[in-house]
Protein backbone atom coordinates (compact mmCIF):
# COMPACT_ATOMS: atom_id res chain seq x y z
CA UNK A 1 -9.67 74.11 73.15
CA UNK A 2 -11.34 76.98 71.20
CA UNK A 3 -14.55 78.65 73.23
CA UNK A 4 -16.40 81.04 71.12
CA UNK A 5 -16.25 84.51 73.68
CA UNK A 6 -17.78 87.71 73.65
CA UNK A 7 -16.28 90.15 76.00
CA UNK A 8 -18.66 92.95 76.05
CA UNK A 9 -18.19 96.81 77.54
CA UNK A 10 -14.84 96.63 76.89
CA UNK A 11 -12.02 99.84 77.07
CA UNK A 12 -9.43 98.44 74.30
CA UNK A 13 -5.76 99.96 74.57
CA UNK A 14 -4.65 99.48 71.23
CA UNK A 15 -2.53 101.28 68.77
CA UNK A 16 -2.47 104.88 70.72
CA UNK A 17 -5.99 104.44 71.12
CA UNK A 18 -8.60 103.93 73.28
CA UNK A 19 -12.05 102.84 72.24
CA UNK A 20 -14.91 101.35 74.05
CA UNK A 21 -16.43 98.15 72.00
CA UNK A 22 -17.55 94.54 72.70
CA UNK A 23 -14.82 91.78 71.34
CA UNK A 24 -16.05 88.27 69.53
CA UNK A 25 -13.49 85.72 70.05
CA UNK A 26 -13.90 82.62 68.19
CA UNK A 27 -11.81 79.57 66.79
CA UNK A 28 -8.83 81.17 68.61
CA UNK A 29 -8.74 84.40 66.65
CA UNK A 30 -10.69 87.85 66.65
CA UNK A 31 -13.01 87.46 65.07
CA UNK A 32 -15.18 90.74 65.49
CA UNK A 33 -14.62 94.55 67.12
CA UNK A 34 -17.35 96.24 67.29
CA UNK A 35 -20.43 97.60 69.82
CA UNK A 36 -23.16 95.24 70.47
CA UNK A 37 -22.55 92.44 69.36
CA UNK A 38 -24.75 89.73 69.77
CA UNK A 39 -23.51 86.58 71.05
CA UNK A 40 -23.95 83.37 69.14
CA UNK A 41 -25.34 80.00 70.53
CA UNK A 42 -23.33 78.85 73.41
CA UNK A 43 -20.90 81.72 73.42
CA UNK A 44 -19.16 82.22 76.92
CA UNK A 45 -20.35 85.85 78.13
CA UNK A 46 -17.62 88.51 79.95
CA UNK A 47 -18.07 91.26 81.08
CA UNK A 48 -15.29 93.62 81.42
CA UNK A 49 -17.75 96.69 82.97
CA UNK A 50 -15.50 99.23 81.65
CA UNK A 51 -12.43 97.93 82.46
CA UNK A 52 -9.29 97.87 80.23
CA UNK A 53 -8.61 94.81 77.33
CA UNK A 54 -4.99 94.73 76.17
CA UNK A 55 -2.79 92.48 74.20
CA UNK A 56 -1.41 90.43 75.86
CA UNK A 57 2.26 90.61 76.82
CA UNK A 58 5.41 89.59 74.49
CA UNK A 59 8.08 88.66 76.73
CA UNK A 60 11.18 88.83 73.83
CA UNK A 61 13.59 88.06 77.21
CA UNK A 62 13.42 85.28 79.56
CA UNK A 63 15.28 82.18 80.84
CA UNK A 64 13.17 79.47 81.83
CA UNK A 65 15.74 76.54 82.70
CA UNK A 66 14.98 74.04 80.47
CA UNK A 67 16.87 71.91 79.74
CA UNK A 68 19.51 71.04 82.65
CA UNK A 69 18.74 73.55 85.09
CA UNK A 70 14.57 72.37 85.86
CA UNK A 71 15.39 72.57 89.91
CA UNK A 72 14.68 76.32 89.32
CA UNK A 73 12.13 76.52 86.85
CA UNK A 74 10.60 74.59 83.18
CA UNK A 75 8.77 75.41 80.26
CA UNK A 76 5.89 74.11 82.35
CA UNK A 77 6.10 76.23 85.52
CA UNK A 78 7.75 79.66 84.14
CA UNK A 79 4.76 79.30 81.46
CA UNK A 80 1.95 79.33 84.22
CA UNK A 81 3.66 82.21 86.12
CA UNK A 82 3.81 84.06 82.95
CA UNK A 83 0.31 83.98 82.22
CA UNK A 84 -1.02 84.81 85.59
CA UNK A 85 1.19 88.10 85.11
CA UNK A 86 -0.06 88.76 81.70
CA UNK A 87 2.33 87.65 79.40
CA UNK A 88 0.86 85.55 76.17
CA UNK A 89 4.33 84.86 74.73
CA UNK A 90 7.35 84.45 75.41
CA UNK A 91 11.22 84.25 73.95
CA UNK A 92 13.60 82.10 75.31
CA UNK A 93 16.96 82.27 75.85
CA UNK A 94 19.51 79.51 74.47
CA UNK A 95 21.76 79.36 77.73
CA UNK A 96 20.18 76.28 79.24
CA UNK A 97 22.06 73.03 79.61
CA UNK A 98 22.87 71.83 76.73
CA UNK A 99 23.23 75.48 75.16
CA UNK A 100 20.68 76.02 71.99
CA UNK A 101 23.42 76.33 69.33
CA UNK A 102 22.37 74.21 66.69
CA UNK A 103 19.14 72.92 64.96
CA UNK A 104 18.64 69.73 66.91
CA UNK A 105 18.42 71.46 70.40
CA UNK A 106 16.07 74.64 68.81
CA UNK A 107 13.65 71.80 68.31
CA UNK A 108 13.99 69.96 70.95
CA UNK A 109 12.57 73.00 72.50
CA UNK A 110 9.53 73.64 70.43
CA UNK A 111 8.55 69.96 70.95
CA UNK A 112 9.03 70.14 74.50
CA UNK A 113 7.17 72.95 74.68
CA UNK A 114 4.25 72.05 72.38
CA UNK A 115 3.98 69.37 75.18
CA UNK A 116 4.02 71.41 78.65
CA UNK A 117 3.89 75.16 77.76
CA UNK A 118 0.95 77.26 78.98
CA UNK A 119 1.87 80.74 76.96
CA UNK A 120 3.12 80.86 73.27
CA UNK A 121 6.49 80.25 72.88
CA UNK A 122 8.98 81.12 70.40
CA UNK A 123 13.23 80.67 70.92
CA UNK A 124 16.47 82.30 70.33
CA UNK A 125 19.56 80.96 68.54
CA UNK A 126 22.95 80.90 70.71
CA UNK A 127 25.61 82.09 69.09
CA UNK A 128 29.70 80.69 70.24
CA UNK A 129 32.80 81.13 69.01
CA UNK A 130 32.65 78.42 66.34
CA UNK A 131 29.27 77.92 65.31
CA UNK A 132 28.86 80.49 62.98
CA UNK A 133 28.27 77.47 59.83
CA UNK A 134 24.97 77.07 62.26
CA UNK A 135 23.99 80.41 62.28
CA UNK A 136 24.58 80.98 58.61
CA UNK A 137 22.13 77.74 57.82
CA UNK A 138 19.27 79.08 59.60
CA UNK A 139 16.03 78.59 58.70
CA UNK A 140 14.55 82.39 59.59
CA UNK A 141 11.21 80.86 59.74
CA UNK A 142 12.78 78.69 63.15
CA UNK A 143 13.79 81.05 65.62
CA UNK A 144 12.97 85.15 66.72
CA UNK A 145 16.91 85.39 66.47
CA UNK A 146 20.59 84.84 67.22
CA UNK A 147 21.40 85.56 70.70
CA UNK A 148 24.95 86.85 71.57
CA UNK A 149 26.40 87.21 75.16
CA UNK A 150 29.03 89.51 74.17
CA UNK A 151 29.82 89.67 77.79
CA UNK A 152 29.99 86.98 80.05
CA UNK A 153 26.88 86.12 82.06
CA UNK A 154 26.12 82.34 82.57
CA UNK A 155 27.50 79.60 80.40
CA UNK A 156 30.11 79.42 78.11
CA UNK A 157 28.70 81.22 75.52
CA UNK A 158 30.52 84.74 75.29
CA UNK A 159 31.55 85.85 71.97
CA UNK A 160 34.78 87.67 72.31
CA UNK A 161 36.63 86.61 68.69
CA UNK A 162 36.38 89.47 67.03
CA UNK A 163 36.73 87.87 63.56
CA UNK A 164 33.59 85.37 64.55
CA UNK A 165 31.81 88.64 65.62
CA UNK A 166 31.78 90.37 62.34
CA UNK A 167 30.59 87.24 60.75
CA UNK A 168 27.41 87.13 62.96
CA UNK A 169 26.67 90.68 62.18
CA UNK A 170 27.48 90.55 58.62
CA UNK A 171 25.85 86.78 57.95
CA UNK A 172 23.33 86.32 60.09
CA UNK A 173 20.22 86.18 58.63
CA UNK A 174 17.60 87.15 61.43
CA UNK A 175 17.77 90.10 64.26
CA UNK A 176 20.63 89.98 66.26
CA UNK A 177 20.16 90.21 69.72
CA UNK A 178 23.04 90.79 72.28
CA UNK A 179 23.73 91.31 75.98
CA UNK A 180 26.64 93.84 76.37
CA UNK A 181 29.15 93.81 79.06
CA UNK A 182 32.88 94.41 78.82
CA UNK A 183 34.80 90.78 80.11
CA UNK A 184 37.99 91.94 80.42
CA UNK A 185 36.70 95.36 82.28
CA UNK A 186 34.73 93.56 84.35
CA UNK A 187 37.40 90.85 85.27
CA UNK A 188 39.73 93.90 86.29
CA UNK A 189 37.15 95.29 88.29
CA UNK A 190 36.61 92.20 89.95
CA UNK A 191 40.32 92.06 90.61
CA UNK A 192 40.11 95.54 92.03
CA UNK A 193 37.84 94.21 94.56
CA UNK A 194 39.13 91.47 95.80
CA UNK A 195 41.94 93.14 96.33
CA UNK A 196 40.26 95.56 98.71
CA UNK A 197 37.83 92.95 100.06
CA UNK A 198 38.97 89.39 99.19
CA UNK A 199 36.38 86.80 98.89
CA UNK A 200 34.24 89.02 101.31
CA UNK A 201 33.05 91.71 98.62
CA UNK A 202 30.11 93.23 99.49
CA UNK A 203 26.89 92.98 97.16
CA UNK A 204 27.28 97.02 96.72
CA UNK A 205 29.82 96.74 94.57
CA UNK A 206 28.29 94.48 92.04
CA UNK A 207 27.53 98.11 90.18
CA UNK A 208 31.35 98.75 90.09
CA UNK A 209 32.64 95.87 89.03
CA UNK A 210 29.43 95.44 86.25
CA UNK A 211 30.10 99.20 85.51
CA UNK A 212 29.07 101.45 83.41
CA UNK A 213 31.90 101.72 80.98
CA UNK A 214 31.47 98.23 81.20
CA UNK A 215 28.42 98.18 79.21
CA UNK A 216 28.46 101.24 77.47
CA UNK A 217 32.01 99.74 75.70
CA UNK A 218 30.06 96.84 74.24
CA UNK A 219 27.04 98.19 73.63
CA UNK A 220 29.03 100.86 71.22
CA UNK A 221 31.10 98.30 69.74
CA UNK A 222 27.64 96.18 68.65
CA UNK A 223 26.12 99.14 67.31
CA UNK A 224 29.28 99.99 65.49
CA UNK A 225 29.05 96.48 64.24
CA UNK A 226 25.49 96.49 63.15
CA UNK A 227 26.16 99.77 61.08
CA UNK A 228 29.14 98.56 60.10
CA UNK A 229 27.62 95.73 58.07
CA UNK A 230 24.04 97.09 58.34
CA UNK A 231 22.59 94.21 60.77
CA UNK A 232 19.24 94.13 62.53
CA UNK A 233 20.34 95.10 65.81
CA UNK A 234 18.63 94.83 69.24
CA UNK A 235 20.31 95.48 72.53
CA UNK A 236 18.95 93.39 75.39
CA UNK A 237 18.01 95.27 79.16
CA UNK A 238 20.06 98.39 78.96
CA UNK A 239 21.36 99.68 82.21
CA UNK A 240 23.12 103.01 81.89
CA UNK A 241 21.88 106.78 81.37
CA UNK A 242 25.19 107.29 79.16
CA UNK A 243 24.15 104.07 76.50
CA UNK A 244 21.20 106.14 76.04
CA UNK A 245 23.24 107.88 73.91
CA UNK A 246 24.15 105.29 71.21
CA UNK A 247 20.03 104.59 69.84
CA UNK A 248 17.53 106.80 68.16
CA UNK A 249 14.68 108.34 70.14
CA UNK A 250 10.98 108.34 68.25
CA UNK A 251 8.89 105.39 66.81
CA UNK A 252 10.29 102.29 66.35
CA UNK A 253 9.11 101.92 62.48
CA UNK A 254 12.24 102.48 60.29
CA UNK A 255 15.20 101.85 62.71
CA UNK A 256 17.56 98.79 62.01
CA UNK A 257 19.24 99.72 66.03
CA UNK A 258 16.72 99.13 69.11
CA UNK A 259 17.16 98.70 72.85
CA UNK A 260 14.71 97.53 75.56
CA UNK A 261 14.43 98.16 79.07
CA UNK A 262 13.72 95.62 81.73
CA UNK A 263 11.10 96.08 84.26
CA UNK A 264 13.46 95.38 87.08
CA UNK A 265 15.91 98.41 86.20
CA UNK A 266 12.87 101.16 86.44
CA UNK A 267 11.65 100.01 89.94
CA UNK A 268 15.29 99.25 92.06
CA UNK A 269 18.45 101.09 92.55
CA UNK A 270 21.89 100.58 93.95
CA UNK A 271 20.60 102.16 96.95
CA UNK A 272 18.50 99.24 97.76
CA UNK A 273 21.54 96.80 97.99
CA UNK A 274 21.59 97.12 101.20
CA UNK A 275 18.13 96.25 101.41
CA UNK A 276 17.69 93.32 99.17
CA UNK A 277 21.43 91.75 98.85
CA UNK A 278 22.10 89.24 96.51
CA UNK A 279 18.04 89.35 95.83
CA UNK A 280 18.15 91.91 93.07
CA UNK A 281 21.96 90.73 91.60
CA UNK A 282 21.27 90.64 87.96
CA UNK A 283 23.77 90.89 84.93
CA UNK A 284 23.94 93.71 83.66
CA UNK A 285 23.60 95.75 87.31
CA UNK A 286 21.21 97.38 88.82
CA UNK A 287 22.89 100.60 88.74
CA UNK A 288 21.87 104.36 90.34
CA UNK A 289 18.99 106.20 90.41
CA UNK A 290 20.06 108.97 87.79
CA UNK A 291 20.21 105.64 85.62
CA UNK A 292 17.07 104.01 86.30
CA UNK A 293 15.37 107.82 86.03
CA UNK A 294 16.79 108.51 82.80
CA UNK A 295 15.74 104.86 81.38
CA UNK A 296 12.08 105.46 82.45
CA UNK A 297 12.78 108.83 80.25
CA UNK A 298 14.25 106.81 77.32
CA UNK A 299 11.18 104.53 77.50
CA UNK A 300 9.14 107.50 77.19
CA UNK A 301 10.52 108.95 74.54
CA UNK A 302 11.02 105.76 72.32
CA UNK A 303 14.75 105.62 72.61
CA UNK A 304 14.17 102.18 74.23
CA UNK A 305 11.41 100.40 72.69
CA UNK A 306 10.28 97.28 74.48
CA UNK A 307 9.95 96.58 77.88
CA UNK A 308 10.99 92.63 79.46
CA UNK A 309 11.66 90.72 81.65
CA UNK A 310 15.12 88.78 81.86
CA UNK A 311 13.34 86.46 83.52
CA UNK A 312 15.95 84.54 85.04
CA UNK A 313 14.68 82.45 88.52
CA UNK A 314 16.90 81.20 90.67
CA UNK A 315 16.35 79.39 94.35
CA UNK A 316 15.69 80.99 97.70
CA UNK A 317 18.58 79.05 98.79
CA UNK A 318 20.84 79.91 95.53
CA UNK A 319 20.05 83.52 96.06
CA UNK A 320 20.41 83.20 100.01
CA UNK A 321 24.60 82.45 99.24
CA UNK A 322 26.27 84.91 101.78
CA UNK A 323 29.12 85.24 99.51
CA UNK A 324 28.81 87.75 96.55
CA UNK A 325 31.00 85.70 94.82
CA UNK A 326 28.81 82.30 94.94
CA UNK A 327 25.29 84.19 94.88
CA UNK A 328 23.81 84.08 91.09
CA UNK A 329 22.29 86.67 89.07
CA UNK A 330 19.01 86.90 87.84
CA UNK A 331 15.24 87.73 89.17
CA UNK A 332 12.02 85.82 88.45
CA UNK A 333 10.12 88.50 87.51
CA UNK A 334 7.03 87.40 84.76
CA UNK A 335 4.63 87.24 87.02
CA UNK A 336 4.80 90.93 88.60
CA UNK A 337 5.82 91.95 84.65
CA UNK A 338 2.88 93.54 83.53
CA UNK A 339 1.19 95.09 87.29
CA UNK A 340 4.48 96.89 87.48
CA UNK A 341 5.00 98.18 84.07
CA UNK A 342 1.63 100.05 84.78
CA UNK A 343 2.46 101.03 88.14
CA UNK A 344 4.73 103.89 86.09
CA UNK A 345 1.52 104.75 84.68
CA UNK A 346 -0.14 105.46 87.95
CA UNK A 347 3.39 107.71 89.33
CA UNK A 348 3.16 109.21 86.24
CA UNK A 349 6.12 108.29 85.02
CA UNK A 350 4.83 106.73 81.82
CA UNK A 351 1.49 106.80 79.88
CA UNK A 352 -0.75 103.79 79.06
CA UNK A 353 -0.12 103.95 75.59
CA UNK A 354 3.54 103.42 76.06
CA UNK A 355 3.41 100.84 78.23
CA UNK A 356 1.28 98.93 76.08
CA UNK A 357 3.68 99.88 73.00
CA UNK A 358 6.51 98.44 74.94
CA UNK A 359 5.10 95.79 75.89
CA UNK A 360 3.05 94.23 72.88
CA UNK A 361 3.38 96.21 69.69
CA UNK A 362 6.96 96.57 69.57
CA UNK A 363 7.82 93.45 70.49
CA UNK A 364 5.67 91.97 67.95
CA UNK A 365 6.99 94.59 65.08
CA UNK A 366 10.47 94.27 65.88
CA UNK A 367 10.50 90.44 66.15
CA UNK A 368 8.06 89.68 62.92
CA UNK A 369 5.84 87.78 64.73
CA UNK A 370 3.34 86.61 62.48
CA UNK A 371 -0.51 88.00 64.02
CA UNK A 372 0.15 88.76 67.59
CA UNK A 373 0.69 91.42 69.27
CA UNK A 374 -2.26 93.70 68.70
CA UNK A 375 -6.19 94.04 69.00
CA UNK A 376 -7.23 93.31 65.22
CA UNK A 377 -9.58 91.31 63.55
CA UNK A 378 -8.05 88.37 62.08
CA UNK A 379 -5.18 88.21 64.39
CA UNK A 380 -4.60 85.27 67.75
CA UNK A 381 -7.41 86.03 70.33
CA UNK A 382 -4.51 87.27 72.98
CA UNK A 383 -5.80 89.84 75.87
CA UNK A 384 -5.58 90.94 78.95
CA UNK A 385 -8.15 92.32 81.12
CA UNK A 386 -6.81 94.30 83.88
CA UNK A 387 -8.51 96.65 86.32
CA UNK A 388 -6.87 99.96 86.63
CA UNK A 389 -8.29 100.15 89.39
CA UNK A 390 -8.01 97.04 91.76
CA UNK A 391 -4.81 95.74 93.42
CA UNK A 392 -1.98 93.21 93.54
CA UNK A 393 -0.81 91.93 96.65
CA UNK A 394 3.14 90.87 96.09
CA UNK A 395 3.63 87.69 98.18
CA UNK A 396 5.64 84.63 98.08
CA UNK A 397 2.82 82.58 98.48
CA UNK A 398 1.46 83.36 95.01
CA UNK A 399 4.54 82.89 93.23
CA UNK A 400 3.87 79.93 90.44
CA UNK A 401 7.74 80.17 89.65
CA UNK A 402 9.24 77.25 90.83
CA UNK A 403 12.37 78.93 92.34
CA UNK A 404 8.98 80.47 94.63
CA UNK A 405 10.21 83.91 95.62
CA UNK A 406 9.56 87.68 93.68
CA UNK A 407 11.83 90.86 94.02
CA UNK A 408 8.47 92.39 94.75
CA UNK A 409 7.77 90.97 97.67
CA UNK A 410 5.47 93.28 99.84
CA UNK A 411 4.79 95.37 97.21
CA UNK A 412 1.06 96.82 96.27
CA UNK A 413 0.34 97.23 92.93
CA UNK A 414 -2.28 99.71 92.04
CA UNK A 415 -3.50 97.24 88.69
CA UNK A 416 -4.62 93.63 88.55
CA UNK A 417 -4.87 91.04 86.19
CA UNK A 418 -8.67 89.74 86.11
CA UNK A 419 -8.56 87.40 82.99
CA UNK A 420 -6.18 86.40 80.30
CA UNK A 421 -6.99 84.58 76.68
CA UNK A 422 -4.33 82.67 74.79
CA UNK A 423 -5.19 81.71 71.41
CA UNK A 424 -9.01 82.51 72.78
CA UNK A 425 -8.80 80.23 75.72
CA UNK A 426 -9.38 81.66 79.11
CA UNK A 427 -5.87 80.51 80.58
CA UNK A 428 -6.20 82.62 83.87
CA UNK A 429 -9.19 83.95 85.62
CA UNK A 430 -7.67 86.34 87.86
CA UNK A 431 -7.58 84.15 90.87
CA UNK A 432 -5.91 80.41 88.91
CA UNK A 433 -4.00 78.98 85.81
CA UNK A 434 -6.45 77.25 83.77
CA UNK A 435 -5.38 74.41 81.39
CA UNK A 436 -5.94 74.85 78.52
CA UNK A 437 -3.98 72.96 75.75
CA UNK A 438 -4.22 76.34 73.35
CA UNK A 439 0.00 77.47 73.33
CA UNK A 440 1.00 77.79 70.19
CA UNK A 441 4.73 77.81 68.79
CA UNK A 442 5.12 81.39 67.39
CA UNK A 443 5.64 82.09 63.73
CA UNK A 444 7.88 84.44 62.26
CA UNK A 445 8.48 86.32 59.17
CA UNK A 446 11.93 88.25 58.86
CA UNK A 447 12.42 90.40 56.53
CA UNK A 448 15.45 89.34 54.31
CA UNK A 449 18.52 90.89 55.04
């Protein structure tokens, strides 16, 4: 479905910059920037009365359950949350059930999604102990890149071979994308515990035993690795002040090493264990507020360069386990993505322009996907209009997740979401998900190694 639009009056955050102008949206692209323009025949009329048009989100980190795990979430579902929080495309993560480690399951998502997804949708590679023959054979053009849990987190995916290791880094021939957590640290921290608290461990420790030399010890060992044999590099939801120090502040442009912070790790602390239990358990941890401080910094300054998700719902009832032990890790958080990324605008904390850097541009740049990503003529008709100055009430009620519950619960955002495009389609209206049939599979171009 491809409307011809004209959103008129218009504030566009684009590029640094911020420029009042009417947009022309037609066959699914941009077709025109500019004041005044004059609407053809049958053209759908907006009018955004000032307010601000962004592009629209690239989420380059979520898990949306499908295949095997569809009690908690699908393509389908995760999709329509994502767009009612502002987010145009997504990545997804190969730890679903079966894993995404060869060619035959990587499409098996793209034609699953073709069928049910409501955002754009692109997918990563899992990488495994043995599969590196897989990885090798990659098409470049098939996937935003090669996913490595080099710590344990769901799954049996963790790379810990260290000769299979250097082969991903020095063969593989997209970005390499990794989550970094020690295994055998955090396996003796765990043992630490239940030796002090047996299988009663409280959810406050989840920060010890996922510690901070936990993560900082892998993250240094994949950057070592990616200068080692000069790999595209980019390390998934940092958690720690002290990893800080392994990546490059400044623009992104240039560096073959990048980081990203995840929403939830700017907003929550350790301190609010005690407050939200097994609720905001997530791997890596939610660690201290000298941590989640100095991220917002790093965001700031450009030595983490996207901002995501980890999407990653679970049940009320999963997430409701009294044990530590049984609860699982993750937060659905797509929906609330985009209203609290810019509520760090309002506290100050962050300007607009970097928000919308983190969000969009970067993503888009450090990914190669092919026309999204920013406001440009020629490029997929994907915006957000959002009113800087309305609100977002938090509640369960309006989750579109299927696991039905946000982390956010109760909060008030001071942004809202009044409209979304995908491909030029209005797909949400700031009040419901439209159908609209206009998801597209992304397309990427990575630069050879």
């Amino acid at each position: 479905m491809n409307t011809t639009t004209v959103i008129r009056n218009a504030l566009l955050v684009n590029e640094g910059q911020l420029l009042e102008s009417d947009v022309l949206l037609k066959d699914g692209r941009i077709e025109k920037i500019a004041g005044g323009i004059e609407a053809p025949a049958g053209a759908l009329l907006i009018d955004a009365n000032g307010r601000h048009l962004l592009p629209g989100m690239i989420d380059d980190q979520v898990h949306f359950r499908e295949p095997g795990l569809t009690h908690k979430g699908d393509f389908y579902s995760e999709s329509r949350a994502a767009i009612a929080g502002g987010v145009t495309s997504y990545m997804e993560m190969p730890n679903s059930k079966p894993p995404t480690i060869d060619a035959e399951q990587l499409e098996w998502k793209y034609a699953r999604a073709a069928e049910t997804s409501a955002a754009n949708f692109g997918f990563y590679f899992g990488a495994t102990n043995d599969n590196i023959e897989n990885i090798k054979a990659l098409d470049p053009a098939s996937t935003c890149g090669v996913k490595v849990f080099m710590g344990a987190s769901t799954g049996n995916m963790l790379v810990d071979n260290e000769s299979t290791l250097a082969a991903i880094f020095r063969e593989s021939p997209v970005i390499i994308a990794t989550h970094c957590e020690s295994t055998p640290m955090i396996t003796a921290n765990l043992k630490r515990a239940m030796a002090e608290f047996g299988k009663n461990i409280p959810v406050t420790e989840h920060a010890k035993i996922r510690s901070e030399e936990a993560c900082y010890a892998s993250s240094e060992l994949a950057v070592a690795l990616a200068n080692k044999y000069s790999a595209q590099l980019h390390v998934l939801h940092l958690s720690t002040a002290r990893e800080l120090s392994l990546f490059k502040p400044g623009p992104m442009s240039g560096k073959d090493i990048t980081a990203e912070a995840c929403v939830h790790f700017l907003h929550f602390d350790e301190s609010q264990y005690a407050q939200y239990g097994n609720r905001i358990k997530c791997n890596p941890a939610i660690k201290s507020a000298n941590d989640r401080t100095a991220l917002i910094e790093a965001v700031a300054d450009g030595r983490l360069d996207i901002i995501a998700t980890d999407h990653a719902p679970h049940t009320s009832e999963e997430k409701a386990e009294e044990s530590y032990l049984s609860a699982p890790s993750g937060l659905p958080l797509v929906q609330d993505v985009l209203v609290a990324a810019l509520e760090l605008v309002h506290d100050g904390k962050l300007d607009l322009h970097t928000v919308v850097r983190g969000v969009t541009h970067n993503p888009a740049r450090r990914f190669s996907v092919v026309d999204r990503g920013f406001i440009r003529e020629g490029y997929h008709a994907d915006l957000v209009l959002v009113d800087m100055h309305g609100t977002t009430e938090v509640t369960n009620e309006k989750v579109l997740s299927r696991c039905g519950w946000s982390p956010f619960e109760g909060r008030r955002f001071k942004s809202r979401i009044d409209a979304v495009w995908v491909n030029g389609a209005l797909a949400f209206d700031g009040n419901e998900v439209i159908e609209h049939g206009a998801a597209q599979r992304l397309q990427f171009n990575h630069k050879p190694r």
